[in-house]
N, C-alpha and C. Protein backbone atom coordinates (compact mmCIF):
# COMPACT_ATOMS: atom_id res chain seq x y z
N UNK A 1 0.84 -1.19 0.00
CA UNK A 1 0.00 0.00 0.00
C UNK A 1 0.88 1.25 0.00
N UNK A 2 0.08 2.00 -0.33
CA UNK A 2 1.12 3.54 -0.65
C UNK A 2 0.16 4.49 -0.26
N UNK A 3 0.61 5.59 0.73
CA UNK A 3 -0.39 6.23 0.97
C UNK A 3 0.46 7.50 0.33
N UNK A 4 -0.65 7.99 0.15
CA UNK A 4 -0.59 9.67 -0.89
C UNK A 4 0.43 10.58 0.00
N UNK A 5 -0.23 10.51 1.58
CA UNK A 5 0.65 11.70 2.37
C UNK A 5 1.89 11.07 2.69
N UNK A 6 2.79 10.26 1.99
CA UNK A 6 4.43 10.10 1.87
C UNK A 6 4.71 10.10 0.38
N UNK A 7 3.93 10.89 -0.42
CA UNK A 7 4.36 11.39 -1.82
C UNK A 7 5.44 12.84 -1.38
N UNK A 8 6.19 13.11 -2.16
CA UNK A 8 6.71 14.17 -2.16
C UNK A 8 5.99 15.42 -2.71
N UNK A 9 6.38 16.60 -1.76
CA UNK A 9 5.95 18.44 -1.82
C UNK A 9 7.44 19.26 -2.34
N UNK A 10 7.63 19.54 -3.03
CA UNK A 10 7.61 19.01 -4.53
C UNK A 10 7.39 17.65 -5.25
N UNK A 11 6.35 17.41 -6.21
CA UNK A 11 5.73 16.23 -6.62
C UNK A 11 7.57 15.29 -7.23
N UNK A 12 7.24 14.39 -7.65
CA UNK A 12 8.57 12.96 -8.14
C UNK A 12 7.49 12.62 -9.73
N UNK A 13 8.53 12.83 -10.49
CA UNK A 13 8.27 12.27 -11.99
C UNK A 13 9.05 10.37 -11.51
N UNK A 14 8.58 9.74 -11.72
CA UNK A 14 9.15 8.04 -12.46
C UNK A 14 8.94 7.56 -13.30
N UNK A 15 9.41 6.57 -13.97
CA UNK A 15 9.37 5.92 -14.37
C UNK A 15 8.13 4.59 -14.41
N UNK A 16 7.18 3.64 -14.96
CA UNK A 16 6.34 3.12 -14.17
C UNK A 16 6.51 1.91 -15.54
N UNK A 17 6.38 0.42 -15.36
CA UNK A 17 5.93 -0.44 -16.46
C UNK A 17 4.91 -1.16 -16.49
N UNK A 18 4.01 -0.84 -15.45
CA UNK A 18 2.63 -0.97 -15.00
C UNK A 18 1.85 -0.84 -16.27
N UNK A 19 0.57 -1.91 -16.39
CA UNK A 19 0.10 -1.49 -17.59
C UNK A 19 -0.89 -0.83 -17.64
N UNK A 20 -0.81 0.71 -18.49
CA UNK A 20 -1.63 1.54 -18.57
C UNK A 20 -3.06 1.27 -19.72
N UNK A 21 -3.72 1.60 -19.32
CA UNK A 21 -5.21 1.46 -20.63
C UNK A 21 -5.96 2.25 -20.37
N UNK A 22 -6.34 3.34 -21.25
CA UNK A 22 -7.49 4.24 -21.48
C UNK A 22 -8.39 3.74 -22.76
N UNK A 23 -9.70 3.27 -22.02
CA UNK A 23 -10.65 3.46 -23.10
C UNK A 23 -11.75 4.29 -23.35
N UNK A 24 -12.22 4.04 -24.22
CA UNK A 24 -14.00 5.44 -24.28
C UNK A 24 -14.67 3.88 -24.17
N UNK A 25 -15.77 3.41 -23.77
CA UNK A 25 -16.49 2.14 -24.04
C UNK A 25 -15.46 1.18 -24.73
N UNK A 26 -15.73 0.77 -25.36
CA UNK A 26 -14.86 -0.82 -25.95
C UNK A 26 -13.56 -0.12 -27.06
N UNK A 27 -13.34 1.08 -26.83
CA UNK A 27 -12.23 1.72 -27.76
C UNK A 27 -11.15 2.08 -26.84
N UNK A 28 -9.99 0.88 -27.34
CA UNK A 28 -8.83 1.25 -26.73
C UNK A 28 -8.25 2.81 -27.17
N UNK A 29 -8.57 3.62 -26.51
CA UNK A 29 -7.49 5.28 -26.65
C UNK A 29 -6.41 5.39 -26.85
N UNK A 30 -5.84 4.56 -25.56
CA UNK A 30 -4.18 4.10 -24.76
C UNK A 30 -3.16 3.12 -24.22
N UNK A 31 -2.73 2.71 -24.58
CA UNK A 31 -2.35 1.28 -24.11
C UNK A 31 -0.86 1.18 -23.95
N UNK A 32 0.02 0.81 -22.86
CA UNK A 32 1.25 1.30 -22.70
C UNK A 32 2.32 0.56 -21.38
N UNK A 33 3.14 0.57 -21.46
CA UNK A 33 3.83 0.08 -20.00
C UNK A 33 5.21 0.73 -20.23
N UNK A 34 4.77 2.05 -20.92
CA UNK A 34 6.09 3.02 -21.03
C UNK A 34 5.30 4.24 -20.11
N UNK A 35 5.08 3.91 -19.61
CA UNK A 35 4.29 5.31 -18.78
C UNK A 35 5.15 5.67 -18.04
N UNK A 36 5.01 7.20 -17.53
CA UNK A 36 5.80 7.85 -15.89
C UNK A 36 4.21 8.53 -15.16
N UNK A 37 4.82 8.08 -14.18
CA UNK A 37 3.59 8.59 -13.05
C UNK A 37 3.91 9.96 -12.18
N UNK A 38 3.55 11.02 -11.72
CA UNK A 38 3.95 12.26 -11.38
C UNK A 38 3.01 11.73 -9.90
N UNK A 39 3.86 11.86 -8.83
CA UNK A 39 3.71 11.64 -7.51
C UNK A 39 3.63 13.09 -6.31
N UNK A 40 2.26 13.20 -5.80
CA UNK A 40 2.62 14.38 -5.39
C UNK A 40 2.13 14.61 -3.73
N UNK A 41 1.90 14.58 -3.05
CA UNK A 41 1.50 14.65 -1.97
C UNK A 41 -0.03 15.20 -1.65
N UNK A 42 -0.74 13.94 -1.38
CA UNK A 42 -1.98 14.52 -1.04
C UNK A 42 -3.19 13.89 -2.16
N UNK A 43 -2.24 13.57 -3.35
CA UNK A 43 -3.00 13.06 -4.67
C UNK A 43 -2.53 11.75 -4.86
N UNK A 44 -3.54 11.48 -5.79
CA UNK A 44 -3.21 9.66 -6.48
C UNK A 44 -2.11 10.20 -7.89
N UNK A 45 -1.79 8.80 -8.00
CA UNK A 45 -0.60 9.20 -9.34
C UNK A 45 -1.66 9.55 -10.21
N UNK A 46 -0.69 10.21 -11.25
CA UNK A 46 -0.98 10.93 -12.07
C UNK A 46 -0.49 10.27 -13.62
N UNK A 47 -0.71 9.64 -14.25
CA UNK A 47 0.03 8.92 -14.70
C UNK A 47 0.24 9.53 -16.66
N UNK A 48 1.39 9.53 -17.33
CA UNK A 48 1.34 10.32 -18.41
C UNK A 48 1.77 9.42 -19.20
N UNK A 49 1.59 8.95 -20.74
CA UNK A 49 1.09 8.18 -21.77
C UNK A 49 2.32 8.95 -22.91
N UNK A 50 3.41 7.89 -23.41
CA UNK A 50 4.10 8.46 -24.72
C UNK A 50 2.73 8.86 -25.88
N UNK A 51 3.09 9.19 -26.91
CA UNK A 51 2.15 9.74 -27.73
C UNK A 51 2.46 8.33 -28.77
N UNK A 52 2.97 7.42 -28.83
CA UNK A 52 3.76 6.42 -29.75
C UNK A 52 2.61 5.00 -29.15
N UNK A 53 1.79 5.37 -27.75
CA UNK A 53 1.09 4.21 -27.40
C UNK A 53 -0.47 4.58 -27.11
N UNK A 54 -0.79 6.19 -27.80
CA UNK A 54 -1.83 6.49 -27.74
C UNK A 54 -2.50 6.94 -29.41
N UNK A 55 -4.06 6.84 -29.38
CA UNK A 55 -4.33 7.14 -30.57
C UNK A 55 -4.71 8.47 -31.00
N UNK A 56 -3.53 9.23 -31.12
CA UNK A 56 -3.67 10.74 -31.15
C UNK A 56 -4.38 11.18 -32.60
N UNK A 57 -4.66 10.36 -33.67
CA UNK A 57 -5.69 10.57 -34.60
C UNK A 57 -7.18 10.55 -33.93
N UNK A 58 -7.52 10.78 -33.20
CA UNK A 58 -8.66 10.88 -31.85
C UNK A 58 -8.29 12.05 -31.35
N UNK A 59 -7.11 12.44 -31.02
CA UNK A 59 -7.20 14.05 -30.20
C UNK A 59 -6.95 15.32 -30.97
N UNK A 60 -7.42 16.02 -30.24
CA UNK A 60 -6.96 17.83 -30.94
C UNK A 60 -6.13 18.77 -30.01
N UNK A 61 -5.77 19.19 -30.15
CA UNK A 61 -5.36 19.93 -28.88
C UNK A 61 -6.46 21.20 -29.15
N UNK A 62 -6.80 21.76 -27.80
CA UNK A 62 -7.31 22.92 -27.84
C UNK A 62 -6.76 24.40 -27.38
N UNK A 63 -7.21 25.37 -27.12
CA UNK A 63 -6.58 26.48 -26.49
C UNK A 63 -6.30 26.42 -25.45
N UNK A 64 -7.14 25.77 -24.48
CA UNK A 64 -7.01 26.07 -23.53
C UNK A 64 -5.67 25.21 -22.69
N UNK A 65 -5.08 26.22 -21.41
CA UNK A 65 -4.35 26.60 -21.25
C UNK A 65 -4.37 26.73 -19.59
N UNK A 66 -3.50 25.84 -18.39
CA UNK A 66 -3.38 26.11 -17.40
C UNK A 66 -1.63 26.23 -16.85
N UNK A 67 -1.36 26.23 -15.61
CA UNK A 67 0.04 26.20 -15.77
C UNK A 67 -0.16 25.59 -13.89
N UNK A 68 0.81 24.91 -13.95
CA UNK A 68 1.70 23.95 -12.51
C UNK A 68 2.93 25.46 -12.36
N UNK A 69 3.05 25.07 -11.08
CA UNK A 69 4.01 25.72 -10.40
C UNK A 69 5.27 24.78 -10.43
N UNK A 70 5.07 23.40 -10.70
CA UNK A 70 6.09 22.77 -10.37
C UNK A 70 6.77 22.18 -12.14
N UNK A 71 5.47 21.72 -12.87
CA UNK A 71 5.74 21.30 -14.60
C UNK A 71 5.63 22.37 -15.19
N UNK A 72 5.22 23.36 -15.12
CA UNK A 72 5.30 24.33 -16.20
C UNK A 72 3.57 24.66 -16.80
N UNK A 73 3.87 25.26 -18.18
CA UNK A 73 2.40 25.29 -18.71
C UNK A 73 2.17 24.10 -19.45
N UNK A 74 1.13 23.43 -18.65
CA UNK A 74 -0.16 22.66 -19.90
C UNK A 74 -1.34 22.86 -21.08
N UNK A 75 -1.42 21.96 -22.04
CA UNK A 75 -2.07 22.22 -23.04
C UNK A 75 -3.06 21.14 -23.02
N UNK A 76 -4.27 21.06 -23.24
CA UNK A 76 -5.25 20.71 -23.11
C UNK A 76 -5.89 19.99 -24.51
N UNK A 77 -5.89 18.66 -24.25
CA UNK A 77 -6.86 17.54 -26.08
C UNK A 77 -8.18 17.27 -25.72
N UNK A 78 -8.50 18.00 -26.92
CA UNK A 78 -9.86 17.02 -26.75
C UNK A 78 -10.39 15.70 -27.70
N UNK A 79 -10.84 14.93 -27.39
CA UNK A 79 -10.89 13.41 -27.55
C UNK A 79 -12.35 13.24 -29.05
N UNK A 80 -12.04 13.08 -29.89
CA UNK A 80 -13.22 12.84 -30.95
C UNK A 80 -13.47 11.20 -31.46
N UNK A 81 -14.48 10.42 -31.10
CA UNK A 81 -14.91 9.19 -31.89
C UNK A 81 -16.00 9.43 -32.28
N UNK A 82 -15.84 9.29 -33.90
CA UNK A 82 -17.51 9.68 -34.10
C UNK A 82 -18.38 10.85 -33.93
N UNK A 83 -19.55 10.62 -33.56
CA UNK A 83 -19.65 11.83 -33.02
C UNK A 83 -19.51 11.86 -31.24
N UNK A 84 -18.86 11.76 -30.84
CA UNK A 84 -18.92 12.07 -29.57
C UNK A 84 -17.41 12.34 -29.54
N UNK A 85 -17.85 13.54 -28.44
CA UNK A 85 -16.81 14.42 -28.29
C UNK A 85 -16.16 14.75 -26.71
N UNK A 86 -15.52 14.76 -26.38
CA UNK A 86 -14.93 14.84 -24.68
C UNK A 86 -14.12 15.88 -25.07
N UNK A 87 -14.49 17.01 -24.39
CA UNK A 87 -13.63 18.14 -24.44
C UNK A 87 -12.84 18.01 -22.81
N UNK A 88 -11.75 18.39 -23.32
CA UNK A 88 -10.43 18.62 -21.95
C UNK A 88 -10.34 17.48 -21.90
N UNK A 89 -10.09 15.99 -22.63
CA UNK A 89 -10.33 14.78 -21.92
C UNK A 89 -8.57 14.10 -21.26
N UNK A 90 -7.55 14.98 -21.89
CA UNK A 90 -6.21 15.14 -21.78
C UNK A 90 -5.90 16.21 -22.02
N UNK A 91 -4.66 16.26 -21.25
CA UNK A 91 -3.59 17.24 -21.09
C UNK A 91 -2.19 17.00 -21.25
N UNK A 92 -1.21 17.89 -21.72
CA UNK A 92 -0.04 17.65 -21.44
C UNK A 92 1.59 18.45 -21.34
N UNK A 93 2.48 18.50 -20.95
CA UNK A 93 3.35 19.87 -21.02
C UNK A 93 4.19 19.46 -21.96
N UNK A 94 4.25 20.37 -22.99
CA UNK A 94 4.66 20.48 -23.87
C UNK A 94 6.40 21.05 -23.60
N UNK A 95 6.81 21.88 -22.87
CA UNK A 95 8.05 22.30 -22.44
C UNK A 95 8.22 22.31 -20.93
N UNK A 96 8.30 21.31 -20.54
CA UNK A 96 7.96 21.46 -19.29
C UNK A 96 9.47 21.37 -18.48
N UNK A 97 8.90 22.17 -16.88
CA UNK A 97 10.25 22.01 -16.34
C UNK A 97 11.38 21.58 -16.67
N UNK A 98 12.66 21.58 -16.07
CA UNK A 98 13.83 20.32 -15.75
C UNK A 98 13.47 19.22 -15.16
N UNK A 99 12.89 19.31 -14.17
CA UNK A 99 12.64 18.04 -13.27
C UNK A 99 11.39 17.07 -13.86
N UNK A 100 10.39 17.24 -14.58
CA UNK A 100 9.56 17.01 -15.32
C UNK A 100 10.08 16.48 -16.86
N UNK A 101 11.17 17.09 -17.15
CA UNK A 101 11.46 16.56 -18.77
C UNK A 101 11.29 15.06 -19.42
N UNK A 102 11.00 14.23 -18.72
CA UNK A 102 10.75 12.87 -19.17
C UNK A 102 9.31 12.65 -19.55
N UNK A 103 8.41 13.67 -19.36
CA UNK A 103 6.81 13.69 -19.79
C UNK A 103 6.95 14.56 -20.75
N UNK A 104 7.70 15.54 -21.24
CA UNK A 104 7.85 16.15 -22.29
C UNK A 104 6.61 15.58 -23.53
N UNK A 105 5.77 15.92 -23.88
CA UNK A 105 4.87 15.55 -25.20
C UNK A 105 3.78 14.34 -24.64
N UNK A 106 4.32 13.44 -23.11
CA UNK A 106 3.10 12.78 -23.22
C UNK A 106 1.78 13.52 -22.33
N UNK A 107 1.19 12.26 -22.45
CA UNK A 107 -0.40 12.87 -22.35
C UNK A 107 -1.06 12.34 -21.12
N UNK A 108 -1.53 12.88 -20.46
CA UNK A 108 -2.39 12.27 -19.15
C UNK A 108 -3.70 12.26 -19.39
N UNK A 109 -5.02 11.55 -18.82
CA UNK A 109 -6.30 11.51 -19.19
C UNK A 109 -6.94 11.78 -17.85
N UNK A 110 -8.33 12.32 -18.09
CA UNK A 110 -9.23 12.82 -16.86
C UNK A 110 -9.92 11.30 -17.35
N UNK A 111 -10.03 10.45 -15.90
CA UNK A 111 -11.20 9.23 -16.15
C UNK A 111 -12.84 9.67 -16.31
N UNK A 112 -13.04 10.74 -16.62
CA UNK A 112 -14.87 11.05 -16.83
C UNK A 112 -14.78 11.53 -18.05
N UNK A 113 -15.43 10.83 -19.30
CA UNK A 113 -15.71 9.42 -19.10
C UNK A 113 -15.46 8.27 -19.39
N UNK A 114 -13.86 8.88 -19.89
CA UNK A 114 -12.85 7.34 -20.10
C UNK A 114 -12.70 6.49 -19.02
N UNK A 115 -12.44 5.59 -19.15
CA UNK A 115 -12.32 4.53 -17.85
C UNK A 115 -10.62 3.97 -18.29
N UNK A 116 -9.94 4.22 -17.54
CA UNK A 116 -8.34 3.94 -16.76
C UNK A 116 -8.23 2.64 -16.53
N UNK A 117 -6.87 2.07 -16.87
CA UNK A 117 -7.24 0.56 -16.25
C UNK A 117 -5.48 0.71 -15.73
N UNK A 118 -5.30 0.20 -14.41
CA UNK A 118 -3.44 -0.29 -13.75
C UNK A 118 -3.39 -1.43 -13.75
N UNK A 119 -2.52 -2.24 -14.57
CA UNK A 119 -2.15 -3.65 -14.26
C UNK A 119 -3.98 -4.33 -14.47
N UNK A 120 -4.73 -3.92 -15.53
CA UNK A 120 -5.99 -4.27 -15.42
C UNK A 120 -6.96 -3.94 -14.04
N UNK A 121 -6.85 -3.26 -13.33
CA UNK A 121 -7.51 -3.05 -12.24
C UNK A 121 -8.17 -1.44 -12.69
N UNK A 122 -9.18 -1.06 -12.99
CA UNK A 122 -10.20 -0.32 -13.16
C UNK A 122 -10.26 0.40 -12.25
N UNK A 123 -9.18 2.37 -12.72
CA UNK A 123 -8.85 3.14 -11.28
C UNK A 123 -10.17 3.91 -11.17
N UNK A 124 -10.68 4.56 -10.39
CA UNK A 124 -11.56 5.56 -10.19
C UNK A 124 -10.63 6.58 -10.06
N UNK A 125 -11.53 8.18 -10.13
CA UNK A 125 -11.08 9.51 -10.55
C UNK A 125 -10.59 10.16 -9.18
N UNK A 126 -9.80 10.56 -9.05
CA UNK A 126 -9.43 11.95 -7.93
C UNK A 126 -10.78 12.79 -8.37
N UNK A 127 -11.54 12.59 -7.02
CA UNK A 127 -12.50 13.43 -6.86
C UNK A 127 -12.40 15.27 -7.01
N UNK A 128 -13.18 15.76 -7.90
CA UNK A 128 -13.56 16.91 -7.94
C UNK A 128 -13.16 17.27 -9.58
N UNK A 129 -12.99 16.48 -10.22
CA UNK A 129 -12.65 16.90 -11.75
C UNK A 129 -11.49 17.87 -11.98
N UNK A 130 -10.91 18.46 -10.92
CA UNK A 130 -9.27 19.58 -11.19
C UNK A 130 -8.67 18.67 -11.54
N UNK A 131 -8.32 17.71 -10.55
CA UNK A 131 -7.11 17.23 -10.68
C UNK A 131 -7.16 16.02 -11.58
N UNK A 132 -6.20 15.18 -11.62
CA UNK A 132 -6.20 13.92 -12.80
C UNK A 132 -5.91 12.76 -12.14
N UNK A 133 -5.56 12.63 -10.80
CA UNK A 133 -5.00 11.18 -10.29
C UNK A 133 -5.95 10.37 -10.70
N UNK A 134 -5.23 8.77 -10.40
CA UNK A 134 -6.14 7.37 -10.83
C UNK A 134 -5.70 7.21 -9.26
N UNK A 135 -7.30 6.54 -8.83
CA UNK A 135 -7.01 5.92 -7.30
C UNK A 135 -7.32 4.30 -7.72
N UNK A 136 -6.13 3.54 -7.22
CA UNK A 136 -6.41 2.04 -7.45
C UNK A 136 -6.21 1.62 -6.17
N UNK A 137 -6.46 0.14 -5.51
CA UNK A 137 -6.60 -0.50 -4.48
C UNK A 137 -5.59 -0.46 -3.54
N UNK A 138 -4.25 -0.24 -4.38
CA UNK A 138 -3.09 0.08 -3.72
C UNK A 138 -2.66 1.47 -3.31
N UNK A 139 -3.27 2.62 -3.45
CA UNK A 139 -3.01 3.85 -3.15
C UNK A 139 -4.49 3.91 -1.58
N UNK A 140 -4.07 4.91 -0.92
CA UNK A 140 -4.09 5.13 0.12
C UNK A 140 -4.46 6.92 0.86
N UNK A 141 -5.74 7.26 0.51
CA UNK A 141 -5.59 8.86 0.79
C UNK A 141 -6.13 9.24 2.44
N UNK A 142 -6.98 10.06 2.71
CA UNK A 142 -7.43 10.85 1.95
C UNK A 142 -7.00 11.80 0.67
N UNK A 143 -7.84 12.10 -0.36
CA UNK A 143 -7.16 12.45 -1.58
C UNK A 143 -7.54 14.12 -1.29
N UNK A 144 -6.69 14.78 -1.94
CA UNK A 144 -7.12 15.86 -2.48
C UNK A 144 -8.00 16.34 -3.56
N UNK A 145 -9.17 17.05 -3.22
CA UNK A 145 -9.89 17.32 -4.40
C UNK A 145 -11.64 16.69 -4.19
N UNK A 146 -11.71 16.77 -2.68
CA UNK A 146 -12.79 16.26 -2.44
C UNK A 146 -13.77 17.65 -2.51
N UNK A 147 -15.21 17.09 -1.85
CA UNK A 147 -15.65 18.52 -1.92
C UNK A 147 -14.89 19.58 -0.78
N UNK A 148 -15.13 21.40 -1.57
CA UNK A 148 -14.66 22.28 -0.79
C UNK A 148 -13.12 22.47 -1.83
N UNK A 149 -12.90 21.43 -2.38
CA UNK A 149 -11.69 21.67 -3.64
C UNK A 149 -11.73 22.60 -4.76
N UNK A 150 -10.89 23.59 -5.09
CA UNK A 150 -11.54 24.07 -6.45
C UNK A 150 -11.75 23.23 -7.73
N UNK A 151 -12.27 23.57 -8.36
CA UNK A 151 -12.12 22.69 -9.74
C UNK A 151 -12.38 24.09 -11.26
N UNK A 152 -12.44 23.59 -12.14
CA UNK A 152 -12.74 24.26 -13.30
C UNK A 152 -14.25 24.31 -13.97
């Protein structure tokens, strides 16, 4: 077990070969065990996707535009199958920090209403839609981002 409050303040980029899967319903998005997970205190990992194991003929990037104190500024995809559309459904830093440079170009996903899978285990969302963690059986909070959290 891993509990959130012995993550590091400043957050830890790793390395992870855990297997990652984002789908929309029965459409694999993401699929990967080249992932790095961004560890931060208080949150579930965060986990970020090369662009080489995702199906970025599905995303757009949009304008919009937030920024970390710790990665830098993020850029925001939105997700198209068909007609259905998930706006903000990923993010990712495009120039990001020093300490961050190993996520450089990949992509993280909000689970609403993709569904996340670790090592096949089906994560649920860091409550409150801000943030992006995956909570799986092995993480340990209280999380950040419950109600009383900001969100967007």
């Amino acid at each position: 077990m891993e509990s959130v409050w012995d993550y590091p303040r400043p957050p830890r980029c790793e390395p992870t070969s855990r297997h990652i899967l984002v789908r929309l319903g029965n459409l694999v998005v993401a699929d990967t065990r080249r992932a790095y997970r961004v560890l931060e205190t208080s949150h579930p990992p965060v986990y970020y996707l090369p662009p080489a194991d995702i199906r970025m003929d599905l995303l757009e990037a949009t304008s919009r535009e937030t920024y970390c104190e710790f990665k830098g500024r993020a850029r925001y995809w939105t997700l198209r199958v068909n007609d259905i559309v998930v706006p903000h459904a990923a993010w990712s830093y495009p120039d990001p920090t020093p300490g961050f440079a190993a996520i450089r170009g990949c992509l993280a996903f909000y689970l609403e209403p993709l569904e996340g899978f670790v090592d096949g285990e089906k994560a649920q969302p860091q409550p409150g839609r801000f943030y992006g963690g995956w909570i799986t059986q092995d993480i340990v909070g209280p999380f950040k981002g419950g109600p009383g959290s900001r969100g967007w």
